[in-house]
Structures are given as structure tokens and as C-alpha cells.
PDB file of N, CA and C in Angstrom:
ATOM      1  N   UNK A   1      16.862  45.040  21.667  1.00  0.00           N
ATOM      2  CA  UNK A   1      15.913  43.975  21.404  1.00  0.00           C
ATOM      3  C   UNK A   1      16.022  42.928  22.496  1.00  0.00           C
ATOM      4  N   UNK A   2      14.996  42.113  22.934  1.00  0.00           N
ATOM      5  CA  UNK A   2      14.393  41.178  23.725  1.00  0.00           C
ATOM      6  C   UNK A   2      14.972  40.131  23.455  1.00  0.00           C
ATOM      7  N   UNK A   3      15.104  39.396  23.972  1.00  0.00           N
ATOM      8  CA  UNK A   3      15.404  37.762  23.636  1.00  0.00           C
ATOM      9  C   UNK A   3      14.094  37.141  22.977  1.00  0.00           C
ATOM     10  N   UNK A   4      14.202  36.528  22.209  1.00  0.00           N
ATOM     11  CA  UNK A   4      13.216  35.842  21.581  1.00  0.00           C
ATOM     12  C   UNK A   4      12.128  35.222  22.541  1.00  0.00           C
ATOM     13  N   UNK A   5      11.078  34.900  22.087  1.00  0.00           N
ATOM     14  CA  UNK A   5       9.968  34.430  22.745  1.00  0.00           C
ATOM     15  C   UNK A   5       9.841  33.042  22.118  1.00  0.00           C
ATOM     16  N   UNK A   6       9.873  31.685  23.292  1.00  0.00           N
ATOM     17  CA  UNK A   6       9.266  30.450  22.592  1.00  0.00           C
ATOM     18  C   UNK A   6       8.401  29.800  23.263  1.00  0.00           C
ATOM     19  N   UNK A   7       7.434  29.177  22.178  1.00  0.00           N
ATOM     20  CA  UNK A   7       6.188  28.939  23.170  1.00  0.00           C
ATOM     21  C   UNK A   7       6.180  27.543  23.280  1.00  0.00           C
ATOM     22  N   UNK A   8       6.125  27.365  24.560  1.00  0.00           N
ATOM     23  CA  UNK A   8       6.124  25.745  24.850  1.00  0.00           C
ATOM     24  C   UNK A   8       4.686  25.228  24.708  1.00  0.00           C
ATOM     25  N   UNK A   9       4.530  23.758  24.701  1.00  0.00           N
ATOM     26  CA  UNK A   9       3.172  23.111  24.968  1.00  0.00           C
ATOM     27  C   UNK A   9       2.150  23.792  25.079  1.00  0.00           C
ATOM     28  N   UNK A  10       2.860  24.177  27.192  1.00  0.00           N
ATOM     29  CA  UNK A  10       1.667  25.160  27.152  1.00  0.00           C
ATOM     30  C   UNK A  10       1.422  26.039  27.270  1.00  0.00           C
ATOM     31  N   UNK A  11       1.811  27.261  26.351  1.00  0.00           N
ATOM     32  CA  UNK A  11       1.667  28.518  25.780  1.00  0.00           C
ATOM     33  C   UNK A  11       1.256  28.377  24.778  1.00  0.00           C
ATOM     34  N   UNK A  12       1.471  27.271  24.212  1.00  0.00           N
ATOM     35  CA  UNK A  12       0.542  27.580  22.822  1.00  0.00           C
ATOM     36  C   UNK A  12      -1.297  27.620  22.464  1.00  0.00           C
ATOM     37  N   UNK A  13      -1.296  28.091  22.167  1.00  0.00           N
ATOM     38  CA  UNK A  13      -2.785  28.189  21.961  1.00  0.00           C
ATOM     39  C   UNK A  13      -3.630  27.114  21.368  1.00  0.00           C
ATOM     40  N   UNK A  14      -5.008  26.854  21.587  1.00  0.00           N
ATOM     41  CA  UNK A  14      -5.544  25.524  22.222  1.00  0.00           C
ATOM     42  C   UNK A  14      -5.476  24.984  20.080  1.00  0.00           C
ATOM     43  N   UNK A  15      -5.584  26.057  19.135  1.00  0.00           N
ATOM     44  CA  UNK A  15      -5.917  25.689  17.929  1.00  0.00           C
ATOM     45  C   UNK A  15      -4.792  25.209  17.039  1.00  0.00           C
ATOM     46  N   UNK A  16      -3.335  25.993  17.834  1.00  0.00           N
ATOM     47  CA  UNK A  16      -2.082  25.277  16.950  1.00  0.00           C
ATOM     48  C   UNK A  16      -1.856  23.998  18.031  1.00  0.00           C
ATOM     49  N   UNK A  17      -2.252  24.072  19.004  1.00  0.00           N
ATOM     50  CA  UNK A  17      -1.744  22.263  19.624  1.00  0.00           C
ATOM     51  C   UNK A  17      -2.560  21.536  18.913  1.00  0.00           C
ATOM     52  N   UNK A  18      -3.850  21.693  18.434  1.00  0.00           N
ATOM     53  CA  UNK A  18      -5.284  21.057  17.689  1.00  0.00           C
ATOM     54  C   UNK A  18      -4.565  20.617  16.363  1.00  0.00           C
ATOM     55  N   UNK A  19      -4.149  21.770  15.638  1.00  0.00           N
ATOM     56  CA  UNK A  19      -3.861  21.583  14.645  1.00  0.00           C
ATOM     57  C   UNK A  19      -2.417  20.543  14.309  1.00  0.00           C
ATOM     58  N   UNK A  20      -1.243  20.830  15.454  1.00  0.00           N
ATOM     59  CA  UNK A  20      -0.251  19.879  15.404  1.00  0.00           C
ATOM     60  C   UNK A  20      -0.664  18.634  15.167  1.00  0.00           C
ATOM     61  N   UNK A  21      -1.361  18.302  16.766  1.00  0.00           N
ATOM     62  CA  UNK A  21      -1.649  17.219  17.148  1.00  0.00           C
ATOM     63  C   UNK A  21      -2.279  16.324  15.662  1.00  0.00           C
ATOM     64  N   UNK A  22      -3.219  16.950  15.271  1.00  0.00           N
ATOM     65  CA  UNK A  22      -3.996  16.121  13.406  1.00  0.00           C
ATOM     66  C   UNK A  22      -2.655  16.247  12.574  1.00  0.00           C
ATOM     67  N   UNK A  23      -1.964  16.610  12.681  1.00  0.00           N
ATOM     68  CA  UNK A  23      -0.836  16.643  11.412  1.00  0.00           C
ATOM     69  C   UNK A  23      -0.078  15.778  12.067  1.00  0.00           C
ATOM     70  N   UNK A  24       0.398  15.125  13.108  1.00  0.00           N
ATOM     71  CA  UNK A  24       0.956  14.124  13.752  1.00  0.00           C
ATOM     72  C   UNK A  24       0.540  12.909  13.532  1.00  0.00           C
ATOM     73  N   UNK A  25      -1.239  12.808  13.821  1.00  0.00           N
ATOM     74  CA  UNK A  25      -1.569  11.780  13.587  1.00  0.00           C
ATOM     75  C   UNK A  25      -1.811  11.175  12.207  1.00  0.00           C
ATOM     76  N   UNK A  26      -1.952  11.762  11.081  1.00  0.00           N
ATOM     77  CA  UNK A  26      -2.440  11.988  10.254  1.00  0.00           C
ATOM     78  C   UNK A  26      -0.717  11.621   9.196  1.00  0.00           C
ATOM     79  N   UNK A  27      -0.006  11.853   9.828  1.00  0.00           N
ATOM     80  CA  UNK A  27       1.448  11.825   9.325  1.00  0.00           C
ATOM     81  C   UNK A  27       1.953  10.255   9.327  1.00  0.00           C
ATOM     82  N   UNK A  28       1.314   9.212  10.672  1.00  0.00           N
ATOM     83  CA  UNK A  28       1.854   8.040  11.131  1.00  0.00           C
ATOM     84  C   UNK A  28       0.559   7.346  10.940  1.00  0.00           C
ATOM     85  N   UNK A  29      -0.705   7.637   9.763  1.00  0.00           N
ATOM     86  CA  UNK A  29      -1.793   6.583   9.677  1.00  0.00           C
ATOM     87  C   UNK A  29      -0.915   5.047   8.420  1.00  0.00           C
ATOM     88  N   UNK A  30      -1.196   4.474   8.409  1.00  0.00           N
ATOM     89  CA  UNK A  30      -1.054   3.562   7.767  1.00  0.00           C
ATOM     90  C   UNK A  30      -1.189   3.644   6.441  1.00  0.00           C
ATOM     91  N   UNK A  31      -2.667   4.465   6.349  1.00  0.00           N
ATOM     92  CA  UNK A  31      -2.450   4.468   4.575  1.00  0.00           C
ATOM     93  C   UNK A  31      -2.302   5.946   4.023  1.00  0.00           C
ATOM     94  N   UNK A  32      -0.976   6.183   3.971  1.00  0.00           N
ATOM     95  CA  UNK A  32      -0.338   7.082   4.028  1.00  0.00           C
ATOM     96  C   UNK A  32      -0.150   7.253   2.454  1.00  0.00           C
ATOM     97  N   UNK A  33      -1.100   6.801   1.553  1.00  0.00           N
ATOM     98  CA  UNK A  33      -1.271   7.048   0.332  1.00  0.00           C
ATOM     99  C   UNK A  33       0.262   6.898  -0.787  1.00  0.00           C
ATOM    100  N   UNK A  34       0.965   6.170   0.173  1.00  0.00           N
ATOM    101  CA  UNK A  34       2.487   5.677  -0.638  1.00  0.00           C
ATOM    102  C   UNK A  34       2.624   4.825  -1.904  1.00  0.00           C
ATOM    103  N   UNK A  35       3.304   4.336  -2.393  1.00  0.00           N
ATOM    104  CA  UNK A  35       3.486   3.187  -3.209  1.00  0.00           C
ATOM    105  C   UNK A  35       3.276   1.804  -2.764  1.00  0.00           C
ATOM    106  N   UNK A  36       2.476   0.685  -3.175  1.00  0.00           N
ATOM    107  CA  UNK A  36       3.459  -0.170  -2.605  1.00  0.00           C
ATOM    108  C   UNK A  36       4.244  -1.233  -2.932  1.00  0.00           C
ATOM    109  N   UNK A  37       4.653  -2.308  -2.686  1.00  0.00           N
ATOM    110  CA  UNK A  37       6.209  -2.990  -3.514  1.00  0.00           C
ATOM    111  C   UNK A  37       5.604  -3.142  -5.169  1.00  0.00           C
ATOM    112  N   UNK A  38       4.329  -4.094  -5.136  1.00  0.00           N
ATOM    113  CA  UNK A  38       3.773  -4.355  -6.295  1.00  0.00           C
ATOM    114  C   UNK A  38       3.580  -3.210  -7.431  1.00  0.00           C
ATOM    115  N   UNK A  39       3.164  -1.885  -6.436  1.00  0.00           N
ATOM    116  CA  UNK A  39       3.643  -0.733  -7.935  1.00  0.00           C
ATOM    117  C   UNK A  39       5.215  -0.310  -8.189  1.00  0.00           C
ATOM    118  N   UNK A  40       5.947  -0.287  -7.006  1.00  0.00           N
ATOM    119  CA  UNK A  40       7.006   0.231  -7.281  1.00  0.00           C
ATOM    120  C   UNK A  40       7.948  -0.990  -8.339  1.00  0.00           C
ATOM    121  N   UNK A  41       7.283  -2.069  -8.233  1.00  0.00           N
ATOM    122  CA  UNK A  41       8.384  -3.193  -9.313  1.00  0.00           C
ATOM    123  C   UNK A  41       7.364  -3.074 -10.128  1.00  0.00           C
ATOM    124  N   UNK A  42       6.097  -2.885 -10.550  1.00  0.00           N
ATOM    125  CA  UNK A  42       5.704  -2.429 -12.055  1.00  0.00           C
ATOM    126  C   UNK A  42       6.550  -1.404 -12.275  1.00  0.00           C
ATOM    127  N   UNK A  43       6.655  -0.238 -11.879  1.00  0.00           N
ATOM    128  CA  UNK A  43       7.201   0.629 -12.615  1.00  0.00           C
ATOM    129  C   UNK A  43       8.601   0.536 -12.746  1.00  0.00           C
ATOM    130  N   UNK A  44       9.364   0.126 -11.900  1.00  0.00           N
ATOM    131  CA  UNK A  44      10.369  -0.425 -12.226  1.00  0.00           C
ATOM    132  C   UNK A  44      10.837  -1.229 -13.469  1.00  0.00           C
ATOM    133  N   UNK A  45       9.970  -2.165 -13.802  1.00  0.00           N
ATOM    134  CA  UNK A  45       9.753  -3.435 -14.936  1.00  0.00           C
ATOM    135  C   UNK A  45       9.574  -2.647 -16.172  1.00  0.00           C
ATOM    136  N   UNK A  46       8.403  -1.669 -15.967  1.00  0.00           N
ATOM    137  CA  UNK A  46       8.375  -0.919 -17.129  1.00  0.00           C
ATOM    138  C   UNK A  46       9.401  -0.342 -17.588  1.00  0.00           C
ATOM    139  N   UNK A  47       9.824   0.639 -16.426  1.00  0.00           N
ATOM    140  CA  UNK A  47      10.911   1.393 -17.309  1.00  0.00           C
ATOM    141  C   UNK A  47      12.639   0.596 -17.669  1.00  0.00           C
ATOM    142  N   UNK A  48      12.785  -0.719 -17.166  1.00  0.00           N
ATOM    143  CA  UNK A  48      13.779  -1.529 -17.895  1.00  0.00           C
ATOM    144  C   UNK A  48      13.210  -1.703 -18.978  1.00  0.00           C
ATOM    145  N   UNK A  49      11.990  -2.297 -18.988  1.00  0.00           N
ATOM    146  CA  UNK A  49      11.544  -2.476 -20.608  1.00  0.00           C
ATOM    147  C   UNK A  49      11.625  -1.492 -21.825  1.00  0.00           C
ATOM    148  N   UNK A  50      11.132  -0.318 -21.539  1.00  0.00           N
ATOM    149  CA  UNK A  50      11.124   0.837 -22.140  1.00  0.00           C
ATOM    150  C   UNK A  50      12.863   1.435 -22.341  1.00  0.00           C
ATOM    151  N   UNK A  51      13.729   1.162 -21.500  1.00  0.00           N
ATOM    152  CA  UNK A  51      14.850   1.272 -21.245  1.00  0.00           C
ATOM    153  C   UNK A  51      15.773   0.188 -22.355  1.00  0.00           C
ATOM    154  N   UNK A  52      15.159  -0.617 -22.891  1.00  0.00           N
ATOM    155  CA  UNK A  52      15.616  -2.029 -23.244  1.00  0.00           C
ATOM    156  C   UNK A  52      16.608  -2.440 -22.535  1.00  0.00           C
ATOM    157  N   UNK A  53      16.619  -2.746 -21.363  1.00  0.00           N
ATOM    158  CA  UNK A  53      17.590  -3.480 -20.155  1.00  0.00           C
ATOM    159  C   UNK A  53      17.090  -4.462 -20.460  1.00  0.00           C
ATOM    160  N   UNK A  54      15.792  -4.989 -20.461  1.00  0.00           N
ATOM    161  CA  UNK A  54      15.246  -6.138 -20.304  1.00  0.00           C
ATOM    162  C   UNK A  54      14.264  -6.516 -21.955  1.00  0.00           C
ATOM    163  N   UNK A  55      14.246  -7.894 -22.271  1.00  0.00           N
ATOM    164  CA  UNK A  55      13.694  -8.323 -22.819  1.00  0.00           C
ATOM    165  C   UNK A  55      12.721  -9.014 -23.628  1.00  0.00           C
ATOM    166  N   UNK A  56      11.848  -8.954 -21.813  1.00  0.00           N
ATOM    167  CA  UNK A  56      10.896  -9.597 -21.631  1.00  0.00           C
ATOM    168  C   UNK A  56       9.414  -9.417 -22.042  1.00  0.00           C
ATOM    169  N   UNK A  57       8.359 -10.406 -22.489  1.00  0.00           N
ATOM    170  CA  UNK A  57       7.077  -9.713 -23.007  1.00  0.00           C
ATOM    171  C   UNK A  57       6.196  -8.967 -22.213  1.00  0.00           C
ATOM    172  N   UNK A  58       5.559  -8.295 -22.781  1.00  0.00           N
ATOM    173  CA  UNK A  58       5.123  -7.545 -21.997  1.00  0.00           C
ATOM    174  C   UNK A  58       3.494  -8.397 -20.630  1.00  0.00           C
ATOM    175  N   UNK A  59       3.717  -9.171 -21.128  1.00  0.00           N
ATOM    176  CA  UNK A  59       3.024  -9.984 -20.041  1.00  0.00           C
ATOM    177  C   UNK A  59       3.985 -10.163 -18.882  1.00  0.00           C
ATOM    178  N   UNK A  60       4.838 -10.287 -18.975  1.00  0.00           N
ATOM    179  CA  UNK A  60       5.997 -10.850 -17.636  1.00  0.00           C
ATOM    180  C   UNK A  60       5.845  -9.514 -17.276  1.00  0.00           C
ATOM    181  N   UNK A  61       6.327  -8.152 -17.881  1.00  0.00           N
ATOM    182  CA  UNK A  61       6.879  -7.062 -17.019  1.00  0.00           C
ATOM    183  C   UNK A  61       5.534  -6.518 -16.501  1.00  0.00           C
ATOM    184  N   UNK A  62       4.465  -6.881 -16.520  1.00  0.00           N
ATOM    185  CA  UNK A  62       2.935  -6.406 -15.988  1.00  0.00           C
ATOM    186  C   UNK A  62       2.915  -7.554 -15.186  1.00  0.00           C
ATOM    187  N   UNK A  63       3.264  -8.580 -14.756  1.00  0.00           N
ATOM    188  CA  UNK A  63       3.258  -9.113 -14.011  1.00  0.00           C
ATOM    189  C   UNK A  63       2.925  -9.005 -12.252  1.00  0.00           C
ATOM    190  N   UNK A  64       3.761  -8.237 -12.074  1.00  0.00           N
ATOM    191  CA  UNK A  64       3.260  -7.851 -10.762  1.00  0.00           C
ATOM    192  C   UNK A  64       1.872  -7.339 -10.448  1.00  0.00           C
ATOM    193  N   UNK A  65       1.225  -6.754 -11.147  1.00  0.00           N
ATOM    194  CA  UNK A  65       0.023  -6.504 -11.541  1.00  0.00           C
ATOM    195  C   UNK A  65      -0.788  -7.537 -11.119  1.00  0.00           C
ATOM    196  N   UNK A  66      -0.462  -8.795 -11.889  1.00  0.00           N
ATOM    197  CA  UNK A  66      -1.815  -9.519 -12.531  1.00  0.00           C
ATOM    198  C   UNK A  66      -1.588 -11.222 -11.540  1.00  0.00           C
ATOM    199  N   UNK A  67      -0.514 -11.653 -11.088  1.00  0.00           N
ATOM    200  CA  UNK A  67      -0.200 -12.225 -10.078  1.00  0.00           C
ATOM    201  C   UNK A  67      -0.783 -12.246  -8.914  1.00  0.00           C
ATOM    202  N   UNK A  68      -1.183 -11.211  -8.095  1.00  0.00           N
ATOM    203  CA  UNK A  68      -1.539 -11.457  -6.908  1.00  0.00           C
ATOM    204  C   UNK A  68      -2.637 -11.471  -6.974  1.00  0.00           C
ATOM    205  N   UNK A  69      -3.433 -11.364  -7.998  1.00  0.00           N
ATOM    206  CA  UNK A  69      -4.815 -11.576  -8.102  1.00  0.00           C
ATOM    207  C   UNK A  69      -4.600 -12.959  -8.653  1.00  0.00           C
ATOM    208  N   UNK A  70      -4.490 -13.530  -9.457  1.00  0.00           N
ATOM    209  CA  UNK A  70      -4.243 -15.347  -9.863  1.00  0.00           C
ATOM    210  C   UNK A  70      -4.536 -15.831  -8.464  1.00  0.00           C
ATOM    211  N   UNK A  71      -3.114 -15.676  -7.660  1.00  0.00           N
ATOM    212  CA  UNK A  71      -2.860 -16.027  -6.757  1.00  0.00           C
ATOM    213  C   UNK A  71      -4.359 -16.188  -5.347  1.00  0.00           C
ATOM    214  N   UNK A  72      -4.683 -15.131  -5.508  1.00  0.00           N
ATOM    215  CA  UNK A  72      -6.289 -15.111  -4.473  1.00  0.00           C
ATOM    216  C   UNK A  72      -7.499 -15.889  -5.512  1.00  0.00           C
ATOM    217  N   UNK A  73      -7.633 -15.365  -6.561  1.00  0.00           N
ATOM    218  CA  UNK A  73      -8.150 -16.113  -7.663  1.00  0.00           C
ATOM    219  C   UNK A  73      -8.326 -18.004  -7.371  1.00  0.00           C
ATOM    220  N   UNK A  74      -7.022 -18.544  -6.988  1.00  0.00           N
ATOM    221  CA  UNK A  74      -6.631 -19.371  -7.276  1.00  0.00           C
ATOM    222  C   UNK A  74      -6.946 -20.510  -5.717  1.00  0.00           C
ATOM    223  N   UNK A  75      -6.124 -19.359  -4.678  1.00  0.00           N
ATOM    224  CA  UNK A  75      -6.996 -19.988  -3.076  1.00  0.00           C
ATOM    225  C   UNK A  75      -8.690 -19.731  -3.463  1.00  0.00           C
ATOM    226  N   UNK A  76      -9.358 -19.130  -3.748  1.00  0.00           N
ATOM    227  CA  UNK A  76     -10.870 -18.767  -3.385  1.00  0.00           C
ATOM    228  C   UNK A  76     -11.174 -20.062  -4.311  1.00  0.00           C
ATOM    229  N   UNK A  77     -10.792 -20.100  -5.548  1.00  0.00           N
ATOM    230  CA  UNK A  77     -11.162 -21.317  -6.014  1.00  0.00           C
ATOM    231  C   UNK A  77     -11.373 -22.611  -5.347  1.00  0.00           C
ATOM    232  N   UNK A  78      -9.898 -23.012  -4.469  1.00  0.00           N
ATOM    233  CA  UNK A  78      -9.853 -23.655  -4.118  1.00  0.00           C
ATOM    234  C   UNK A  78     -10.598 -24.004  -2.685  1.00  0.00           C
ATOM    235  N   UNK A  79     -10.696 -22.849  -2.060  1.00  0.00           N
ATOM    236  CA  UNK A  79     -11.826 -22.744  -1.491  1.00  0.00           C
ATOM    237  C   UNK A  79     -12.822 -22.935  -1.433  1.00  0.00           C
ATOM    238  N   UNK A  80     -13.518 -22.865  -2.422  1.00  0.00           N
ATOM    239  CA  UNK A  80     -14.740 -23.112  -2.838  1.00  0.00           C
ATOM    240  C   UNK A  80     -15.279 -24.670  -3.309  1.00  0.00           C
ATOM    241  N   UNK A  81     -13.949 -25.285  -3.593  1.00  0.00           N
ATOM    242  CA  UNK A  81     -14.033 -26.606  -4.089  1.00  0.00           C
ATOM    243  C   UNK A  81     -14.029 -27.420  -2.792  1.00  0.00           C
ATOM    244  N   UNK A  82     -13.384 -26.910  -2.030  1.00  0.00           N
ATOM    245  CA  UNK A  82     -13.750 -27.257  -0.549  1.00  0.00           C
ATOM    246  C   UNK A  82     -14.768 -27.651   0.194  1.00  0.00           C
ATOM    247  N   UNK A  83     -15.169 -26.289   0.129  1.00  0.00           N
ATOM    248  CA  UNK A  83     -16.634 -25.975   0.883  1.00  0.00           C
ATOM    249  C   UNK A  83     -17.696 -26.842   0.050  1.00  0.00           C
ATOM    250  N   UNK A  84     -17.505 -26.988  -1.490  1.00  0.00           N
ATOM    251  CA  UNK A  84     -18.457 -27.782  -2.031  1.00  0.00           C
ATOM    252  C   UNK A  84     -18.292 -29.682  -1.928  1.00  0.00           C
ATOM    253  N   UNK A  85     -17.237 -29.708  -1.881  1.00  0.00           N
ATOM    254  CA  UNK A  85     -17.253 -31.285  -1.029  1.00  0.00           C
ATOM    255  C   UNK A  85     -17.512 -31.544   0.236  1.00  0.00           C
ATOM    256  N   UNK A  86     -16.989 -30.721   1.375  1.00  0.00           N
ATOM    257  CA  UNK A  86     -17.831 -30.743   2.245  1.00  0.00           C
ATOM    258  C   UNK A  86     -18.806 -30.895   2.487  1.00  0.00           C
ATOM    259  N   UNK A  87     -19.742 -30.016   1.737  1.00  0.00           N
ATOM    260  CA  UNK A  87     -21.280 -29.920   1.687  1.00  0.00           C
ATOM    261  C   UNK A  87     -21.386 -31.700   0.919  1.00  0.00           C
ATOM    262  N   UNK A  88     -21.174 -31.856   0.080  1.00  0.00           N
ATOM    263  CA  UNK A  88     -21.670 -33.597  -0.682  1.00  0.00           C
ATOM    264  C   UNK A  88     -21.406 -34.250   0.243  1.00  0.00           C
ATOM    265  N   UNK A  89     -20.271 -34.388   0.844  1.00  0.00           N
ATOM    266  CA  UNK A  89     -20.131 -35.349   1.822  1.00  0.00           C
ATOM    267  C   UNK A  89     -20.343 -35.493   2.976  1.00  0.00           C
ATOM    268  N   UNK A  90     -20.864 -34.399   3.743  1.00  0.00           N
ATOM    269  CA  UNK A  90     -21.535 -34.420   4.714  1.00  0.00           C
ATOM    270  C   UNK A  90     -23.049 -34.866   4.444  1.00  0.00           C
ATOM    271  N   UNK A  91     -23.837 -35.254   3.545  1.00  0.00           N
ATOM    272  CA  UNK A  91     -25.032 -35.350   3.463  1.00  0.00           C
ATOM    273  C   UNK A  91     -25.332 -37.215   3.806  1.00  0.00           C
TER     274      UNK A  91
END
């Protein structure tokens, strides 16, 4: 028997470099369809709760949830209260 055959760069054929190349990029996009902190500490929260580690109502341990929307909720508001004095007082 032969010594093995390995195919470099460029021996390989134009459809597995094609095909690498999309599984490369496609590997390092950003939304890489992961978790992110805000689900991973819901579920976290939950399962202390469910766990009885923790004590808390179930409004606190959904929390992470419902927070960062307040939070934008809360600038846009304020935003808006802005933009609407502006407007009065510029007239």
C-alpha cells in the first residue's frame, strides 16, 4: 500500500473549498442562534425556583424577562417627554 493521499487547498476541488469556506463563515456570524445572558439567568432563576433554592415570587425570578423592556420602556418615555417640551418651547 501507498502512502496516503492529502489534499491541500489546492487540490481540493472548487465545491469542497465552496462548501468549507460557508461553514467557516457561517460558524463566526454573530447571530449564531445561542443563548443570551438574559435567557440563560431566566432559566437559571427558574430552575432555583422550581429547585426551591430560592424563594422568591415569581415576578422577581421572570425578571430578567420583563426588565429590559421597563428599562427602554422607560428611556423612550422619557424621550418623548423631551421631544415634547422642546417642541412647546421652542414656539
Amino acid at each position: 500500500m501507498g502512502a496516503p493521499v492529502i489534499l491541500t487547498h489546492e487540490l481540493m476541488p472548487s465545491r469542497s473549498r465552496r462548501l468549507r469556506r460557508m461553514s467557516n463563515s457561517s460558524s463566526s456570524s454573530a447571530s449564531s442562534g445561542g443563548m443570551d445572558f438574559t435567557g440563560a439567568l431566566t432559566i437559571l432563576f427558574i430552575g432555583l425556583k422550581l429547585g426551591g433554592v430560592i424563594t422568591w415570587p415569581w415576578l422577581w425570578v421572570l425578571s430578567p424577562l420583563w426588565i429590559p423592556i421597563a428599562l427602554l420602556l422607560g428611556i423612550g418615555i422619557i424621550a418623548l417627554i423631551g421631544v415634547a417640551l422642546a417642541v412647546i418651547f421652542d414656539k
